[in-house]
Protein backbone atom coordinates (compact mmCIF):
# COMPACT_ATOMS: atom_id res chain seq x y z
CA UNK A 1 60.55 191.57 112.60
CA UNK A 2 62.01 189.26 115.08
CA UNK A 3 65.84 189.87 115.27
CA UNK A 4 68.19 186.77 114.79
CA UNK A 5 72.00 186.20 114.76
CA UNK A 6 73.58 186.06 111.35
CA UNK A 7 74.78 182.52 111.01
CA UNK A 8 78.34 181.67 109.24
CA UNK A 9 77.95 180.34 105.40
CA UNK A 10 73.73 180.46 104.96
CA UNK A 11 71.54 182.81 103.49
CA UNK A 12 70.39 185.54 105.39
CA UNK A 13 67.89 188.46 105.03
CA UNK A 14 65.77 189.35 102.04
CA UNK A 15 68.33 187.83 99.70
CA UNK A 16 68.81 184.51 101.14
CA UNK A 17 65.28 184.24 101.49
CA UNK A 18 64.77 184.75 97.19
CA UNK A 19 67.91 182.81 96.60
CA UNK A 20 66.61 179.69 99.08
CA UNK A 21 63.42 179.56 97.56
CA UNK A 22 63.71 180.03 94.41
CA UNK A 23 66.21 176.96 93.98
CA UNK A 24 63.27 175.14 95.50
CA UNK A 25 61.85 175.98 92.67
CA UNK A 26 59.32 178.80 93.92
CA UNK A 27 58.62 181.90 91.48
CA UNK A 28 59.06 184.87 93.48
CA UNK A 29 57.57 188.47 92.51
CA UNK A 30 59.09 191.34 94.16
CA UNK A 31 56.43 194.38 94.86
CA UNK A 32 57.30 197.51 96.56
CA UNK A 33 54.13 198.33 98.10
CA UNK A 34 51.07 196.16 99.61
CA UNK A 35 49.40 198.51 96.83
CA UNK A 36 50.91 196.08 94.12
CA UNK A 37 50.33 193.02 95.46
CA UNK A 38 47.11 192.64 93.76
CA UNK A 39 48.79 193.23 90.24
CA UNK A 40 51.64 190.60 90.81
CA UNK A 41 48.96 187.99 92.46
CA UNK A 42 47.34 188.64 88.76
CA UNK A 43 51.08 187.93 87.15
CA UNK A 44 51.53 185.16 88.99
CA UNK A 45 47.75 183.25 87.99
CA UNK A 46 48.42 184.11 84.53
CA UNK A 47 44.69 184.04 83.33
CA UNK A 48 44.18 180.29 85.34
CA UNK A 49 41.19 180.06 86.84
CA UNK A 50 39.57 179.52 89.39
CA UNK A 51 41.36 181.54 92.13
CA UNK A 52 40.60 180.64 95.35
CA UNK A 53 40.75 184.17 97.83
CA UNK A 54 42.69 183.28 101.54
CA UNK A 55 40.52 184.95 104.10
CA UNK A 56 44.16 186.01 105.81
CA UNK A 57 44.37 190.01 106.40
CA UNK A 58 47.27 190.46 104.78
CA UNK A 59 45.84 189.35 101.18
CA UNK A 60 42.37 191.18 102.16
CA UNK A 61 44.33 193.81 103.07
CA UNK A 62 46.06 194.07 99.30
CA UNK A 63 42.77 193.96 97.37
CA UNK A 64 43.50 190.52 96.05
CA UNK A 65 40.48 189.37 93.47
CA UNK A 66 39.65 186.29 93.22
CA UNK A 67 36.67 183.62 92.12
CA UNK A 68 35.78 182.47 95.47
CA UNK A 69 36.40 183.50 98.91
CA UNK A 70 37.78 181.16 101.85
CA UNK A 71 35.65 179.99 104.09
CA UNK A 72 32.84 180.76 102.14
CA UNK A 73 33.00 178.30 99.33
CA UNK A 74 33.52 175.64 101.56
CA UNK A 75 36.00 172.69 101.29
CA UNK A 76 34.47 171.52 98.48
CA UNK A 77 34.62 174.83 96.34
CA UNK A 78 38.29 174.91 97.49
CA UNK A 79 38.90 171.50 96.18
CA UNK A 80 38.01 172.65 92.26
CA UNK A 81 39.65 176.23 92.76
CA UNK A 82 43.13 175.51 90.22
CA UNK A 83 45.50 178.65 92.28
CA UNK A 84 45.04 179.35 95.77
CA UNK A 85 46.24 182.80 97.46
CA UNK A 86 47.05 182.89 100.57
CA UNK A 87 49.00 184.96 103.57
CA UNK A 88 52.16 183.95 105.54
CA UNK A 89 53.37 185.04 109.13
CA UNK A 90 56.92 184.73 107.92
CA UNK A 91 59.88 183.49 105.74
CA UNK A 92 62.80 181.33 106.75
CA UNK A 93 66.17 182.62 104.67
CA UNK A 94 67.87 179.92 105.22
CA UNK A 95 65.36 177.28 103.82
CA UNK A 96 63.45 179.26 101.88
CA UNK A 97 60.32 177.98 103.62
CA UNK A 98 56.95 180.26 104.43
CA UNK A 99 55.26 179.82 107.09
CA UNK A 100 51.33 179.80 107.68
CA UNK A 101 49.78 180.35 110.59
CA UNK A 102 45.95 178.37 110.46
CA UNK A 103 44.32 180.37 112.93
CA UNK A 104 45.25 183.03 111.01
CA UNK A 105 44.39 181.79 107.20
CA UNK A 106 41.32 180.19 109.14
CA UNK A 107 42.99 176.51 108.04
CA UNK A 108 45.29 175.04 105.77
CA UNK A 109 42.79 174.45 102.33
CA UNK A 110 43.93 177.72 100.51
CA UNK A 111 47.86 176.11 100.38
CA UNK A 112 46.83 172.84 100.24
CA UNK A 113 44.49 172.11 98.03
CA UNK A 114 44.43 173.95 94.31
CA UNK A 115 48.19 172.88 92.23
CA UNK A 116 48.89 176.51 92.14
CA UNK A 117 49.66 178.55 95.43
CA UNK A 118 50.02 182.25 95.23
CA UNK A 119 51.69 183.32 99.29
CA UNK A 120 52.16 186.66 100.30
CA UNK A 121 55.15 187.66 102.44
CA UNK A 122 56.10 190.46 104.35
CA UNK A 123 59.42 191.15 103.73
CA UNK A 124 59.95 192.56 107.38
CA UNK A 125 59.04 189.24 108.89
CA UNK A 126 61.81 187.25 107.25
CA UNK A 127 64.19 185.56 109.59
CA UNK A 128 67.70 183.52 109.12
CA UNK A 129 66.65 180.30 110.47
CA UNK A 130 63.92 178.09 111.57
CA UNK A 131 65.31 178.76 115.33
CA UNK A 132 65.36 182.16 114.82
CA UNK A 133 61.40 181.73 114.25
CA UNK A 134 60.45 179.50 116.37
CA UNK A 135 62.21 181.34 119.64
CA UNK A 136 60.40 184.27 118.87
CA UNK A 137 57.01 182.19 119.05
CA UNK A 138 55.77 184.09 122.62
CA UNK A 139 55.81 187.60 120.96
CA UNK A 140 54.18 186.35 117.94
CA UNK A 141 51.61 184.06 120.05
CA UNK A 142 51.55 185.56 123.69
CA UNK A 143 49.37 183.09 124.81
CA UNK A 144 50.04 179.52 122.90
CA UNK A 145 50.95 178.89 119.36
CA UNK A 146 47.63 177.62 117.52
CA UNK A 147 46.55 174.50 116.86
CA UNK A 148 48.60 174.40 113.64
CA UNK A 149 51.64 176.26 112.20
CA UNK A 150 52.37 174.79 108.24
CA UNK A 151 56.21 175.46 107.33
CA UNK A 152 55.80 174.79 103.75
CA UNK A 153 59.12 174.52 101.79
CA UNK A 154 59.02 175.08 97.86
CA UNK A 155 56.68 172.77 96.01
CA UNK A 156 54.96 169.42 97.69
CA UNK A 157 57.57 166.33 96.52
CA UNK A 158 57.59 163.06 97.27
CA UNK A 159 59.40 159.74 96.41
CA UNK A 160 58.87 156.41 96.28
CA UNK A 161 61.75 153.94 97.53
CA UNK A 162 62.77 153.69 93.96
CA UNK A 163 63.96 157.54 94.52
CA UNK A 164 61.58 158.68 92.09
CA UNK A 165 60.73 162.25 92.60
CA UNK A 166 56.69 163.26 92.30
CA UNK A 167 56.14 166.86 92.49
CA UNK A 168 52.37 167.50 93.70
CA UNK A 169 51.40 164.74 95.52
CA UNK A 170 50.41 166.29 98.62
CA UNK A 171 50.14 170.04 97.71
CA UNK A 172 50.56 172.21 95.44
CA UNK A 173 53.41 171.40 92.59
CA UNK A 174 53.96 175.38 91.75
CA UNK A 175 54.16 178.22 94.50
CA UNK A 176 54.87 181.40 93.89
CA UNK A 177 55.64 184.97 96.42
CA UNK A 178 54.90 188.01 95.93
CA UNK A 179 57.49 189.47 98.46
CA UNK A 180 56.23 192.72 99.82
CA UNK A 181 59.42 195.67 100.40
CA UNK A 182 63.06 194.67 100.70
């Protein structure tokens, strides 16, 4: 984890991370052990189908099961999956956003595409704030960033100039975390 100063009146940690997203309206599963990921991924589909696999380490890493595996069905296959699983690099507490990396989820069309996304945090990369990330960029990326880095921030919304509010438009319209430790 990254260290960052506490800041006066936000979330912080763990906590402010659930808290933040979660009045987003994100669904958050707590897991103690990348062992249980796989079970809560299962809670979280609730028998929709199909599940579209990231090809991120830390979901191949927690045995996630899925219908189709990313990049190998193609865009096309990712386009009909209805959840999509995929991987972060971190949290943000204080907006309760995730962050993916695409060089590491090998693009964006797992959180994009299907109306469900399933993301999988590690609870020790968590940080206060968007700055707090975003400085530590050169020991996450030594070299460069990559191409893309998606800060994705509860469900996709939109509005119109009328004010009213679309949930889904560009994205998925339910996310859920399965929080690994804290």
């Amino acid at each position: 984890m990254i260290p960052s100063a506490r800041f006066v009146g936000g979330p912080a940690g763990v906590d402010g991370w659930v808290a933040s997203f979660g009045a987003l309206g994100g669904h958050v599963h707590q897991v103690d052990a990348i062992g249980d990921v796989a079970a809560a991924v299962d809670a979280a589909v609730a028998g929709r189908a199909p599940v579209l696999v990231g090809a991120d380490p830390l979901v191949r890493s927690a045995g996630v099961r899925g219908d189709m595996q990313w990049p190998d069905c193609g865009i096309d296959g990712a386009a009909t999956a209805a959840v999509g699983v995929v991987g972060v690099i971190a949290g943000i507490a204080a907006t309760g956003s995730l962050v993916v990396d695409a060089a590491v989820a090998r693009g964006r069309a797992v959180s994009l595409l299907p109306p469900v996304c399933v993301f999988v945090l590690d609870a020790t990369t968590i940080v206060d704030t968007p700055s707090a990330f975003f400085r530590g960029h050169h020991e996450r990326w030594p070299d460069r960033p990559p191409s893309q880095v998606v800060v994705i921030t509860g469900p996709s919304r939109s509005a119109d100039i009328e004010m009213t509010l679309t949930v889904g438009v560009h994205g998925p319209g339910e996310v859920h975390c399965v929080i690994v430790g804290g």
